[in-house]
PDB file of N, CA and C in Angstrom:
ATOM      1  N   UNK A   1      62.325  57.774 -27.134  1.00  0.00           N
ATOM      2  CA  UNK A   1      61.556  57.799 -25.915  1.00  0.00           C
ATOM      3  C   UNK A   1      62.467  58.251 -24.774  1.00  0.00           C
ATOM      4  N   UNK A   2      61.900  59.313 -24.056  1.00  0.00           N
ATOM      5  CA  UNK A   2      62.411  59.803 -23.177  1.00  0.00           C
ATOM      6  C   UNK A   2      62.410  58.746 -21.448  1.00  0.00           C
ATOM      7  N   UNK A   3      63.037  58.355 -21.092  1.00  0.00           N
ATOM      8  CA  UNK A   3      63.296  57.936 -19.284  1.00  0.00           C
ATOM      9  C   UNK A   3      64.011  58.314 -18.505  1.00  0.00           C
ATOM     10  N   UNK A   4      63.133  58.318 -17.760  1.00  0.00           N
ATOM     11  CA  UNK A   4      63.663  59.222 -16.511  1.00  0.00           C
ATOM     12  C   UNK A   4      63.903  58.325 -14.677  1.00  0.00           C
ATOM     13  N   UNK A   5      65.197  58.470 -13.977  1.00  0.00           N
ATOM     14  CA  UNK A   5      64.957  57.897 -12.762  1.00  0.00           C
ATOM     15  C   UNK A   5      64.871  58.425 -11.895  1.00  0.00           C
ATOM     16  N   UNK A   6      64.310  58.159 -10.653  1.00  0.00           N
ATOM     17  CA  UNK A   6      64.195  58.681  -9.304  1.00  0.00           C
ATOM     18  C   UNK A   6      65.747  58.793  -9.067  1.00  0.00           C
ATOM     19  N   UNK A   7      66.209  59.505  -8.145  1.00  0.00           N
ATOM     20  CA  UNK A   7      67.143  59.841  -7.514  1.00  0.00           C
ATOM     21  C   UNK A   7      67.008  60.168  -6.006  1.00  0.00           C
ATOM     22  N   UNK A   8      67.843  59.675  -5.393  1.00  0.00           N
ATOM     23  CA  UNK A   8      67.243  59.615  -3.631  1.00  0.00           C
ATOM     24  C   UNK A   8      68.506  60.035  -3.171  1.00  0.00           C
ATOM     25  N   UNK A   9      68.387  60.615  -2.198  1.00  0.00           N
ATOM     26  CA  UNK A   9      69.605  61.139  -1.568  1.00  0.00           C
ATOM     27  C   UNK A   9      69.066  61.546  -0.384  1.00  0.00           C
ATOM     28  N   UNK A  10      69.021  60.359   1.127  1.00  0.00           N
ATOM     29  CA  UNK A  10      68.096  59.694   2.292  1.00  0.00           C
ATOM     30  C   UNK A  10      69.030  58.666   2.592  1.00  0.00           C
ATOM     31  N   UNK A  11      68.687  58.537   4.251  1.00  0.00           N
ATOM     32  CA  UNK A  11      68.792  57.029   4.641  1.00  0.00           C
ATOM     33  C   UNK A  11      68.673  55.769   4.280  1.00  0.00           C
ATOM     34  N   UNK A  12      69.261  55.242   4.143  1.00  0.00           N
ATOM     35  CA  UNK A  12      68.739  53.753   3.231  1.00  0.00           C
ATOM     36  C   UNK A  12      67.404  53.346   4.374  1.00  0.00           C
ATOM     37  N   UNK A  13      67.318  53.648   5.506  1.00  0.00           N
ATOM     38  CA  UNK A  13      66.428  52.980   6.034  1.00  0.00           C
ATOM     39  C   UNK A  13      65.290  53.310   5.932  1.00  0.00           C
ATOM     40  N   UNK A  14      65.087  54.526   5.508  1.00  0.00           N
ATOM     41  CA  UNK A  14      64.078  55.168   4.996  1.00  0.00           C
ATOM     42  C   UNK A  14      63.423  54.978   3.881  1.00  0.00           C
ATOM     43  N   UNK A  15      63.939  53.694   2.675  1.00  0.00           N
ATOM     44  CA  UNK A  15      63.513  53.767   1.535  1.00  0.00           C
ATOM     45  C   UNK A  15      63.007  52.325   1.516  1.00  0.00           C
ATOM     46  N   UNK A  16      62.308  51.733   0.924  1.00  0.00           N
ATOM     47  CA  UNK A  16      61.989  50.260   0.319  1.00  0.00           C
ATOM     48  C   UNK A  16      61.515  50.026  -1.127  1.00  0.00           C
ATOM     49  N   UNK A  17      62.595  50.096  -1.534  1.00  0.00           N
ATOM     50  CA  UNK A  17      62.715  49.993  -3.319  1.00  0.00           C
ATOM     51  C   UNK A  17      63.632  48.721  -3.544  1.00  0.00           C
ATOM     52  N   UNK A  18      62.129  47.846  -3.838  1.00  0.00           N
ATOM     53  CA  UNK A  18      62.828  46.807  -4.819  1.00  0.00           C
ATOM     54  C   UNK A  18      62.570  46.500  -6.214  1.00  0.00           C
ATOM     55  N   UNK A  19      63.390  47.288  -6.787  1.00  0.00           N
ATOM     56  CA  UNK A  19      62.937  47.737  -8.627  1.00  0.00           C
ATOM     57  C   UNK A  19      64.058  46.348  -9.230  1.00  0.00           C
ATOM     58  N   UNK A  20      63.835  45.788 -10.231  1.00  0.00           N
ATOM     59  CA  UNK A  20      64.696  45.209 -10.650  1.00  0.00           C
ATOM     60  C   UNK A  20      65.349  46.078 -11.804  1.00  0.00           C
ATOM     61  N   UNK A  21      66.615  45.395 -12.253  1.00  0.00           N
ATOM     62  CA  UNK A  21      67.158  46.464 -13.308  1.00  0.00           C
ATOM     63  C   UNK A  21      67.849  47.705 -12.615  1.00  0.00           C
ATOM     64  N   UNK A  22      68.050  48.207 -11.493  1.00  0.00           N
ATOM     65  CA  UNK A  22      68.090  49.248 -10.892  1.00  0.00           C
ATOM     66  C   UNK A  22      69.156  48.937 -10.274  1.00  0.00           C
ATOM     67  N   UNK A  23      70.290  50.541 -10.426  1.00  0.00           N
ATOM     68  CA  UNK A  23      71.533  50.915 -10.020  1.00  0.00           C
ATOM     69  C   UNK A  23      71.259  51.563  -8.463  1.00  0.00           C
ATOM     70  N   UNK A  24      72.050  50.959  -7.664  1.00  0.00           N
ATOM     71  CA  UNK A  24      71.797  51.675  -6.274  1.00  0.00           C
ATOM     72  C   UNK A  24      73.150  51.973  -5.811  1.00  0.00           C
ATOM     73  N   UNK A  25      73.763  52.804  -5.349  1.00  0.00           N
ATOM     74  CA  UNK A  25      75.014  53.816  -4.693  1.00  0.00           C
ATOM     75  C   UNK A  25      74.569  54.065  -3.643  1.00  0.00           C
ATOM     76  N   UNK A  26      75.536  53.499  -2.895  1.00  0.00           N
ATOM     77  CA  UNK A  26      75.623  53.701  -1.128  1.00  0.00           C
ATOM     78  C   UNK A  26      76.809  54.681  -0.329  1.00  0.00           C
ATOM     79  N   UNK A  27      76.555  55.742  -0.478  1.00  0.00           N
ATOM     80  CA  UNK A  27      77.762  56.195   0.213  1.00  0.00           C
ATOM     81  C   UNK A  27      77.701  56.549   1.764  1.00  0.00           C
ATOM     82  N   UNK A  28      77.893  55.938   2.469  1.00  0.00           N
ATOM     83  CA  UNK A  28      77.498  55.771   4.075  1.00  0.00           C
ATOM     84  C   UNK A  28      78.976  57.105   4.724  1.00  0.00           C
ATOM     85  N   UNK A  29      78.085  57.448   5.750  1.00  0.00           N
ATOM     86  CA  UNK A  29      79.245  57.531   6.990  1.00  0.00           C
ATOM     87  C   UNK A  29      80.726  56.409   7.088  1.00  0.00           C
ATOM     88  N   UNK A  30      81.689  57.151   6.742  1.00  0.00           N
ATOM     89  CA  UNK A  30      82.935  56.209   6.706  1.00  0.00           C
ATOM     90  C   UNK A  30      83.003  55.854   7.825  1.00  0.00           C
ATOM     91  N   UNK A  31      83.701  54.738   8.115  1.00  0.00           N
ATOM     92  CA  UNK A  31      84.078  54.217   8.974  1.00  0.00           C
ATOM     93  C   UNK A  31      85.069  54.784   9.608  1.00  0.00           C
ATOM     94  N   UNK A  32      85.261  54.664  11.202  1.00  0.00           N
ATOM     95  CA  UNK A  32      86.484  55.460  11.346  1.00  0.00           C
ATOM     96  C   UNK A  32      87.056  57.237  11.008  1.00  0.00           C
ATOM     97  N   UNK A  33      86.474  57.779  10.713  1.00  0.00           N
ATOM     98  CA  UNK A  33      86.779  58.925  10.266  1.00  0.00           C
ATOM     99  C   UNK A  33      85.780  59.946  10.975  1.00  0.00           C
ATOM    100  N   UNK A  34      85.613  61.240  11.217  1.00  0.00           N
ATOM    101  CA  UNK A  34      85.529  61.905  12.117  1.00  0.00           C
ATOM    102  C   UNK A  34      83.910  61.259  13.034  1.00  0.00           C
ATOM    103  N   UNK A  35      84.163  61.334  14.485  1.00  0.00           N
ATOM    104  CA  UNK A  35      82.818  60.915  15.092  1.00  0.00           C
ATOM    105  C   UNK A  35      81.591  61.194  14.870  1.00  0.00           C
ATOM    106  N   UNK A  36      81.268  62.429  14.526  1.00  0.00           N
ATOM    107  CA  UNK A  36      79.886  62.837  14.106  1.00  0.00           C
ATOM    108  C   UNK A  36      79.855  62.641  12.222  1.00  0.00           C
ATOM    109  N   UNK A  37      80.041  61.901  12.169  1.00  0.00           N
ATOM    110  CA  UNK A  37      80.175  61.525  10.188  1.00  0.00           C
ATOM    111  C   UNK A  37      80.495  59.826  10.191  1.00  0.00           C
ATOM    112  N   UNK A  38      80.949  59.186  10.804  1.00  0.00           N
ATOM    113  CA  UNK A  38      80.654  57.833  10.636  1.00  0.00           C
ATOM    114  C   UNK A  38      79.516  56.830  11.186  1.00  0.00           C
ATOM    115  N   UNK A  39      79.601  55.799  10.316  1.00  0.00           N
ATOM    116  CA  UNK A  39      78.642  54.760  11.071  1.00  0.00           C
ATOM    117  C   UNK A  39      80.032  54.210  12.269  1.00  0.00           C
ATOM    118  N   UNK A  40      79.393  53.430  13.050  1.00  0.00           N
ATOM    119  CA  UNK A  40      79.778  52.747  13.728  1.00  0.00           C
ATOM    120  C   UNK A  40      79.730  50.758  13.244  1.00  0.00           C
ATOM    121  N   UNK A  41      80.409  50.061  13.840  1.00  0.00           N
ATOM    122  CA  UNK A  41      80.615  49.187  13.252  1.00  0.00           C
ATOM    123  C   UNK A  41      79.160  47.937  13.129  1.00  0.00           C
ATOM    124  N   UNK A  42      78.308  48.319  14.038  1.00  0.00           N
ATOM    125  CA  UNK A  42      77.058  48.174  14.126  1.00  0.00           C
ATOM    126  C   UNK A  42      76.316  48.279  13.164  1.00  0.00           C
ATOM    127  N   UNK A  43      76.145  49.635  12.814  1.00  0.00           N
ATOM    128  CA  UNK A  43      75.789  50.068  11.767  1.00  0.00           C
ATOM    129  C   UNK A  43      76.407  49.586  10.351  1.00  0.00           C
ATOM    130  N   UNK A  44      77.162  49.898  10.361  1.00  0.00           N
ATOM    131  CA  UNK A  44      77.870  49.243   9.103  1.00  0.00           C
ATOM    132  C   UNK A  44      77.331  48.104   9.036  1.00  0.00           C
ATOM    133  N   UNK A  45      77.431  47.127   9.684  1.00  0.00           N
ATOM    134  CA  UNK A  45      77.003  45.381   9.613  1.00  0.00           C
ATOM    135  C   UNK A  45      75.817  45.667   9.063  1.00  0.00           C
ATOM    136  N   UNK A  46      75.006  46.225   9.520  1.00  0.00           N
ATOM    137  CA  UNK A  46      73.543  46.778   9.196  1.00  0.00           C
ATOM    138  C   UNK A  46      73.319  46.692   7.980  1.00  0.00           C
ATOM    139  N   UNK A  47      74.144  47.788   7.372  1.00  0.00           N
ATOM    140  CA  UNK A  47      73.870  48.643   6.402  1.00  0.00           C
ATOM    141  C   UNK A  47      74.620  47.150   5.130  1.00  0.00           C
ATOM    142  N   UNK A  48      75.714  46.324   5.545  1.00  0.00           N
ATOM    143  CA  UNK A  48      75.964  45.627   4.832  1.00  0.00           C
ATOM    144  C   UNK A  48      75.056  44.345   4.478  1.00  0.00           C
ATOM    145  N   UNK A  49      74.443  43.897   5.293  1.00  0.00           N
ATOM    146  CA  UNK A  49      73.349  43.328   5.506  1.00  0.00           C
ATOM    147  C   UNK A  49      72.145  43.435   4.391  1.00  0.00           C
ATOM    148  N   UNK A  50      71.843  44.878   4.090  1.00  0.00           N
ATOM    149  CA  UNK A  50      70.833  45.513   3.433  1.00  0.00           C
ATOM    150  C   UNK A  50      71.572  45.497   1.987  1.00  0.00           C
ATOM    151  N   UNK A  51      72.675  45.782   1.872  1.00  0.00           N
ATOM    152  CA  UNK A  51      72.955  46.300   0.874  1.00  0.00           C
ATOM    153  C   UNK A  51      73.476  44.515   0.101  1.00  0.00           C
ATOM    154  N   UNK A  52      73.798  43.530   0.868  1.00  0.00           N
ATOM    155  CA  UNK A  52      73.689  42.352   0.294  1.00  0.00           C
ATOM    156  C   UNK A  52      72.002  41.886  -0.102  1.00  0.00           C
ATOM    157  N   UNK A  53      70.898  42.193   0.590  1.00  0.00           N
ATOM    158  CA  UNK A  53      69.870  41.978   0.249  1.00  0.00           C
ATOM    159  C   UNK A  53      69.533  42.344  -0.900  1.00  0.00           C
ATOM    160  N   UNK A  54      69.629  43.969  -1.522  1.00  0.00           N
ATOM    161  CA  UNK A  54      69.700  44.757  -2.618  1.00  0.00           C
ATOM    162  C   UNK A  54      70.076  43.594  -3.209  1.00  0.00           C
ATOM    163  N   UNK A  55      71.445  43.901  -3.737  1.00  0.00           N
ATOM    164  CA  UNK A  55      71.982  43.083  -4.504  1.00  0.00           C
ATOM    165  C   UNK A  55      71.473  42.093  -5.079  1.00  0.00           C
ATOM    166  N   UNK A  56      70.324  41.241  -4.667  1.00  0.00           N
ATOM    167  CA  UNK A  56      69.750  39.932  -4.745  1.00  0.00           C
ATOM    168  C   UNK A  56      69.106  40.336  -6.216  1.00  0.00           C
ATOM    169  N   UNK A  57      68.826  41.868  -6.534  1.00  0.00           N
ATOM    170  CA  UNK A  57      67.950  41.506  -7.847  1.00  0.00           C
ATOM    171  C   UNK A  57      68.177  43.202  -8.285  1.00  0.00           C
ATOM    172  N   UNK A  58      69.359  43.484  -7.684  1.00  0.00           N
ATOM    173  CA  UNK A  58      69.796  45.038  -8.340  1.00  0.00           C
ATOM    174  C   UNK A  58      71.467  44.911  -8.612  1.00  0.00           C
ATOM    175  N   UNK A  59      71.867  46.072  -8.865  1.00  0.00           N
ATOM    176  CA  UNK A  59      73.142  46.484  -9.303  1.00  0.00           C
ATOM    177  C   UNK A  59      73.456  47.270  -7.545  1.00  0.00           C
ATOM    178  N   UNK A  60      74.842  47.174  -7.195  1.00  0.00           N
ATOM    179  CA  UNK A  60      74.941  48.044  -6.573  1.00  0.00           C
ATOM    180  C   UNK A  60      76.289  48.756  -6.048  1.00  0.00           C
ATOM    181  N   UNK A  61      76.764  49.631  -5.790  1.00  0.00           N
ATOM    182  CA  UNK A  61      77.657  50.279  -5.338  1.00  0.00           C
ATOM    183  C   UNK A  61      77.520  50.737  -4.073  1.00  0.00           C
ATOM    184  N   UNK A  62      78.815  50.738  -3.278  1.00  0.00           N
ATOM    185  CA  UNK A  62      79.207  51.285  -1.916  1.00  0.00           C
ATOM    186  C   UNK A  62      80.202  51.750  -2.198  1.00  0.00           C
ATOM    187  N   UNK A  63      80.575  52.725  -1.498  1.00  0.00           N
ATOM    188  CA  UNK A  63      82.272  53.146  -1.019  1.00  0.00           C
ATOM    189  C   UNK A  63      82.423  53.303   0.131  1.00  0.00           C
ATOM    190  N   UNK A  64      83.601  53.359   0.557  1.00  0.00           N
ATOM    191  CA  UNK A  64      83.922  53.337   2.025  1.00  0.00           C
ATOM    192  C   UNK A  64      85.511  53.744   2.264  1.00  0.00           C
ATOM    193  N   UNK A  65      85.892  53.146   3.310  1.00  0.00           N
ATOM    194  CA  UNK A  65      87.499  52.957   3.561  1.00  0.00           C
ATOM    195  C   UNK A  65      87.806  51.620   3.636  1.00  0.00           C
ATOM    196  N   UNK A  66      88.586  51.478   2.712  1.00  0.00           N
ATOM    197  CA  UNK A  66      89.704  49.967   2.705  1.00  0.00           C
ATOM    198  C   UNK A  66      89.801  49.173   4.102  1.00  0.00           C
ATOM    199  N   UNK A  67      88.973  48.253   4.092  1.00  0.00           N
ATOM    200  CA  UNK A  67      88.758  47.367   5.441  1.00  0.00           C
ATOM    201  C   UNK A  67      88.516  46.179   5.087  1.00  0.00           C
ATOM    202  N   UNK A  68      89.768  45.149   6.437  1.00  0.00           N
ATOM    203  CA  UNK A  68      89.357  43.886   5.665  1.00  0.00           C
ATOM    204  C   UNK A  68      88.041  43.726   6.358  1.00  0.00           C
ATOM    205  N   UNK A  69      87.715  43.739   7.039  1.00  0.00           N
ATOM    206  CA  UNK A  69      86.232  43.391   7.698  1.00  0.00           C
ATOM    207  C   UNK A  69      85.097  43.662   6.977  1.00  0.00           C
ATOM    208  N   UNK A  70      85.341  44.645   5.977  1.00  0.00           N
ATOM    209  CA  UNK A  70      83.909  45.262   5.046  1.00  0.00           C
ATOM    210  C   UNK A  70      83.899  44.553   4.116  1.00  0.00           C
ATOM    211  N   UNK A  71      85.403  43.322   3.350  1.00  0.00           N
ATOM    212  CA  UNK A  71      85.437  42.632   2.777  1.00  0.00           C
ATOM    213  C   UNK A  71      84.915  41.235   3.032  1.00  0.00           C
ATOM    214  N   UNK A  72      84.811  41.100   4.358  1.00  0.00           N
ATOM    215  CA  UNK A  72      84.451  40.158   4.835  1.00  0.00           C
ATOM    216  C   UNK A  72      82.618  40.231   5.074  1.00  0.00           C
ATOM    217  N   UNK A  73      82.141  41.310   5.174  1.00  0.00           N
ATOM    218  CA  UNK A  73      81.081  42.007   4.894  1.00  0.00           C
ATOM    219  C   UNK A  73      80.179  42.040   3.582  1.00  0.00           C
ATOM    220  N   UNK A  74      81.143  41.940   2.944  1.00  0.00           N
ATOM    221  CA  UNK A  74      80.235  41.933   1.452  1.00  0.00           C
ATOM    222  C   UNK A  74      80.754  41.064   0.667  1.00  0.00           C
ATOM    223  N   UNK A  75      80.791  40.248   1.273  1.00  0.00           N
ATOM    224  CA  UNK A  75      81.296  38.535   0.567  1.00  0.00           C
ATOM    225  C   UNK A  75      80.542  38.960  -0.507  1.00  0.00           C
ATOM    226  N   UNK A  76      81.130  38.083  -1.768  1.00  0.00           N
ATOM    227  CA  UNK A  76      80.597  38.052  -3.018  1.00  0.00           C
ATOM    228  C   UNK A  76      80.900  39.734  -3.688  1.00  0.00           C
ATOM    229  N   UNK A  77      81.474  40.237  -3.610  1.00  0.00           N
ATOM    230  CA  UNK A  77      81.204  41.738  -4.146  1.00  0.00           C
ATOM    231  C   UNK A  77      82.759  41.905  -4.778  1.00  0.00           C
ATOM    232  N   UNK A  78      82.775  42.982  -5.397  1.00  0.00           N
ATOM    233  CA  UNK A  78      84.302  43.098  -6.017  1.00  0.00           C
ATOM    234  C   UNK A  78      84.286  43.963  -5.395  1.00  0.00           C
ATOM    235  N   UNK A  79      85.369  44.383  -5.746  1.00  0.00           N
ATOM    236  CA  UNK A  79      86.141  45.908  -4.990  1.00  0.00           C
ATOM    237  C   UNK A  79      87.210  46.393  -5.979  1.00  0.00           C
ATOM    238  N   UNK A  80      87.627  47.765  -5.658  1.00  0.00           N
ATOM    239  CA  UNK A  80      88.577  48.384  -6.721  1.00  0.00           C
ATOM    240  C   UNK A  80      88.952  49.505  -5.557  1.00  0.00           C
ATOM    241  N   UNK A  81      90.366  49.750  -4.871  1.00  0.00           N
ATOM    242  CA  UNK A  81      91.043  50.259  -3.890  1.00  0.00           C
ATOM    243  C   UNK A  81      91.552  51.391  -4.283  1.00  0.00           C
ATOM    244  N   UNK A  82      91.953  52.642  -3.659  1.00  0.00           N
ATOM    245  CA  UNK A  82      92.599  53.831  -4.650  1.00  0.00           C
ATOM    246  C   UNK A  82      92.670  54.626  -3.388  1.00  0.00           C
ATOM    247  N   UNK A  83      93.845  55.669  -3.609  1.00  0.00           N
ATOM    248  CA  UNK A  83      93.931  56.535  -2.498  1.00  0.00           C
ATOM    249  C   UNK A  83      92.873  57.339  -2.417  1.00  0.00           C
ATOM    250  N   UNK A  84      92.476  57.537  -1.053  1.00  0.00           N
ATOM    251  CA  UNK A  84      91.530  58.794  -0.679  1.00  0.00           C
ATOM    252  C   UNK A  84      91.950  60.137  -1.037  1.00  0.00           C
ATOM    253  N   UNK A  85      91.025  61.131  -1.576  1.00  0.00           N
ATOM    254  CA  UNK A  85      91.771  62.599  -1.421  1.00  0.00           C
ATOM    255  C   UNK A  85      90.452  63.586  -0.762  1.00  0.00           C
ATOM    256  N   UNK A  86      90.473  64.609  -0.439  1.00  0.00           N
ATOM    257  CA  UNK A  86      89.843  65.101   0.210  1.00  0.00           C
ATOM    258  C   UNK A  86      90.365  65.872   1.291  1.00  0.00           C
ATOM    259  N   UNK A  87      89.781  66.664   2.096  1.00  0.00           N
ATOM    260  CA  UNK A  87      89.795  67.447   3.196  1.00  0.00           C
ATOM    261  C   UNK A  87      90.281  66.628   4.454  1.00  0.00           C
ATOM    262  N   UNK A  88      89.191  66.101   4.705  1.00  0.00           N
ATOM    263  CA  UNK A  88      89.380  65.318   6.179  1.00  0.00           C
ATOM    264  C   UNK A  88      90.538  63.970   5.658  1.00  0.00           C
ATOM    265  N   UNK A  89      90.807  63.354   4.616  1.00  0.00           N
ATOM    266  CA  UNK A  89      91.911  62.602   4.383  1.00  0.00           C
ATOM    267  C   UNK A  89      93.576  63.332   4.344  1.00  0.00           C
ATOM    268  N   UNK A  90      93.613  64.371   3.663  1.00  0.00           N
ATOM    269  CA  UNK A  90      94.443  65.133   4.403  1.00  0.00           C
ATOM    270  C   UNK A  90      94.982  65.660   5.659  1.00  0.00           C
ATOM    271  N   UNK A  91      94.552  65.734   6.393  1.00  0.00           N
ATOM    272  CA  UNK A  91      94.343  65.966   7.550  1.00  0.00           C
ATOM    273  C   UNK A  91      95.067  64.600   9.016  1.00  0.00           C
ATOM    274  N   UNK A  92      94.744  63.382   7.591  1.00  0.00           N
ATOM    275  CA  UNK A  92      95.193  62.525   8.854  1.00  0.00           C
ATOM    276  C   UNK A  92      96.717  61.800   8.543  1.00  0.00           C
ATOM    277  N   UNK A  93      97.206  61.366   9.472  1.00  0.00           N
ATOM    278  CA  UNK A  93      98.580  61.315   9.560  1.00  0.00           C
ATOM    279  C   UNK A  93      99.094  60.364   8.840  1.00  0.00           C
ATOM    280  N   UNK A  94      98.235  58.950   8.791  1.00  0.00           N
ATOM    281  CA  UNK A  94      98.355  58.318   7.613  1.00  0.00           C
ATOM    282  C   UNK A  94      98.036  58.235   6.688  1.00  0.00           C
ATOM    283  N   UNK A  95      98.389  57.580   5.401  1.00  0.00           N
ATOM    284  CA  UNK A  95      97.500  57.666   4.396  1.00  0.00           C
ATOM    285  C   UNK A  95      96.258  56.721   4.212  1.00  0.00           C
ATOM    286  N   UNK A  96      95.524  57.128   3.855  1.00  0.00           N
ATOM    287  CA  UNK A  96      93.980  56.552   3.690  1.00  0.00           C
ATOM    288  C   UNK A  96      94.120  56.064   2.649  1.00  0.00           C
ATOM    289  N   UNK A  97      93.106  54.626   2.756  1.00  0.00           N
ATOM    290  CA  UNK A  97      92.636  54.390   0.996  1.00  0.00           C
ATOM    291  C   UNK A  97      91.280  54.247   0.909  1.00  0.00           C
ATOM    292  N   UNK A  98      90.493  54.253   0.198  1.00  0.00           N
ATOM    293  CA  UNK A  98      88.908  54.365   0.343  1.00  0.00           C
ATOM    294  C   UNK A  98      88.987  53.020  -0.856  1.00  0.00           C
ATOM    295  N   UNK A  99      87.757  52.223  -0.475  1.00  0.00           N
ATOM    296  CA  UNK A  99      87.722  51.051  -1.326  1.00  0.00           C
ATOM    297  C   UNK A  99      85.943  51.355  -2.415  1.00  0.00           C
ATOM    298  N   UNK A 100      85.954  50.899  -3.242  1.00  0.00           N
ATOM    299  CA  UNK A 100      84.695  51.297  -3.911  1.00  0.00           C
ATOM    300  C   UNK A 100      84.241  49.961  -4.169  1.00  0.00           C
ATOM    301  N   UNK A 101      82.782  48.931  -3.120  1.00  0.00           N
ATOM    302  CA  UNK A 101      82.317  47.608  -3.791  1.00  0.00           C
ATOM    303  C   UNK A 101      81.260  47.653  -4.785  1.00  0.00           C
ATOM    304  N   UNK A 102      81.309  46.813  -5.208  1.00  0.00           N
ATOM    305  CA  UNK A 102      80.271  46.529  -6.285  1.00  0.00           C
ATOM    306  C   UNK A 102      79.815  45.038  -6.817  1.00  0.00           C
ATOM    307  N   UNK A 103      78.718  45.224  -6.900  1.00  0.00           N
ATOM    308  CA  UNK A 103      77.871  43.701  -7.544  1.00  0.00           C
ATOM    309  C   UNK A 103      77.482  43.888  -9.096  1.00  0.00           C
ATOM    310  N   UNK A 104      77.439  43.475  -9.598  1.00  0.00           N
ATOM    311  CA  UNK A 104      76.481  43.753 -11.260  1.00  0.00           C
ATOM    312  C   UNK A 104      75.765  42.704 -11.246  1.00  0.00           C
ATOM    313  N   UNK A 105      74.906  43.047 -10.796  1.00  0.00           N
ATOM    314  CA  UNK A 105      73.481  42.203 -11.336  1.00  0.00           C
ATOM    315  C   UNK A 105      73.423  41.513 -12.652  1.00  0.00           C
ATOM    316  N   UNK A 106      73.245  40.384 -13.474  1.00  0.00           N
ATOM    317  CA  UNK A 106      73.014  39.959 -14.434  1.00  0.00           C
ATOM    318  C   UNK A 106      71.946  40.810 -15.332  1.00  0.00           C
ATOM    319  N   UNK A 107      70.655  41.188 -14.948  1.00  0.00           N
ATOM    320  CA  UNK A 107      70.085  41.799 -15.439  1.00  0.00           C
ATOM    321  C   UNK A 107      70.359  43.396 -16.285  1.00  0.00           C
ATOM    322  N   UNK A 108      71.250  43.972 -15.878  1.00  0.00           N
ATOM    323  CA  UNK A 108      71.373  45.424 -16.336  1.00  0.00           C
ATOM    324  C   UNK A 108      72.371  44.889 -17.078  1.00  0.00           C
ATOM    325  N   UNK A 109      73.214  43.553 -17.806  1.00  0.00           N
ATOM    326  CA  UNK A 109      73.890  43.268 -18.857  1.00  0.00           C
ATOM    327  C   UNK A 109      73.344  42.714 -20.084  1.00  0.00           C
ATOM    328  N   UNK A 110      72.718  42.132 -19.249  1.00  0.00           N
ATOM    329  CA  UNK A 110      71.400  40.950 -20.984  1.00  0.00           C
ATOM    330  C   UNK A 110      70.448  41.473 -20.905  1.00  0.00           C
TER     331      UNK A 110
END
């Protein structure tokens, strides 16, 4: 049997999908990194907010930049840290690390 998933690539605010069983990837406006391409820290809270709600009965992924505050943000979540590479990470004088969180839902294991 063939299945198939939606794929969205939109605003999170734009969507209201609460599927259970379901993988969700957040890749937001970084923080900090060029002005017209990030959230602001507002936003972010926002967006962390939502993306702890998710979580309540999905799988989910974010990435971002290595912040303790985003850790503090997504209490309960793991994380896995690694250097940034890219264009605009090049570019800046220090080195970047981009952090990748994640929840696993019980459901998408049993």
């Amino acid at each position: 049997m063939r299945r198939f998933a939606p794929l969205f690539n939109t605003d999170y605010r734009e969507l209201d999908l609460h599927l259970p069983k379901s993988l969700h990837y957040f890749d937001p406006p970084y923080l900090e990194s060029a002005k017209r391409l990030s959230f602001n820290w507002d936003e972010t809270a926002e967006l962390c907010e939502y993306v702890q709600r998710v979580a309540e009965h999905s799988t989910v992924f974010m990435s971002n930049y290595d912040h303790p505050q985003l850790k503090r943000l997504l209490k309960g979540f793991d994380w896995y840290t690694f250097p940034a590479v890219g264009g605009i990470q090049a570019r800046k004088k220090e080195p970047v690390r981009e952090t990748l969180f994640y929840k696993i839902h019980p459901s998408i294991t049993g």
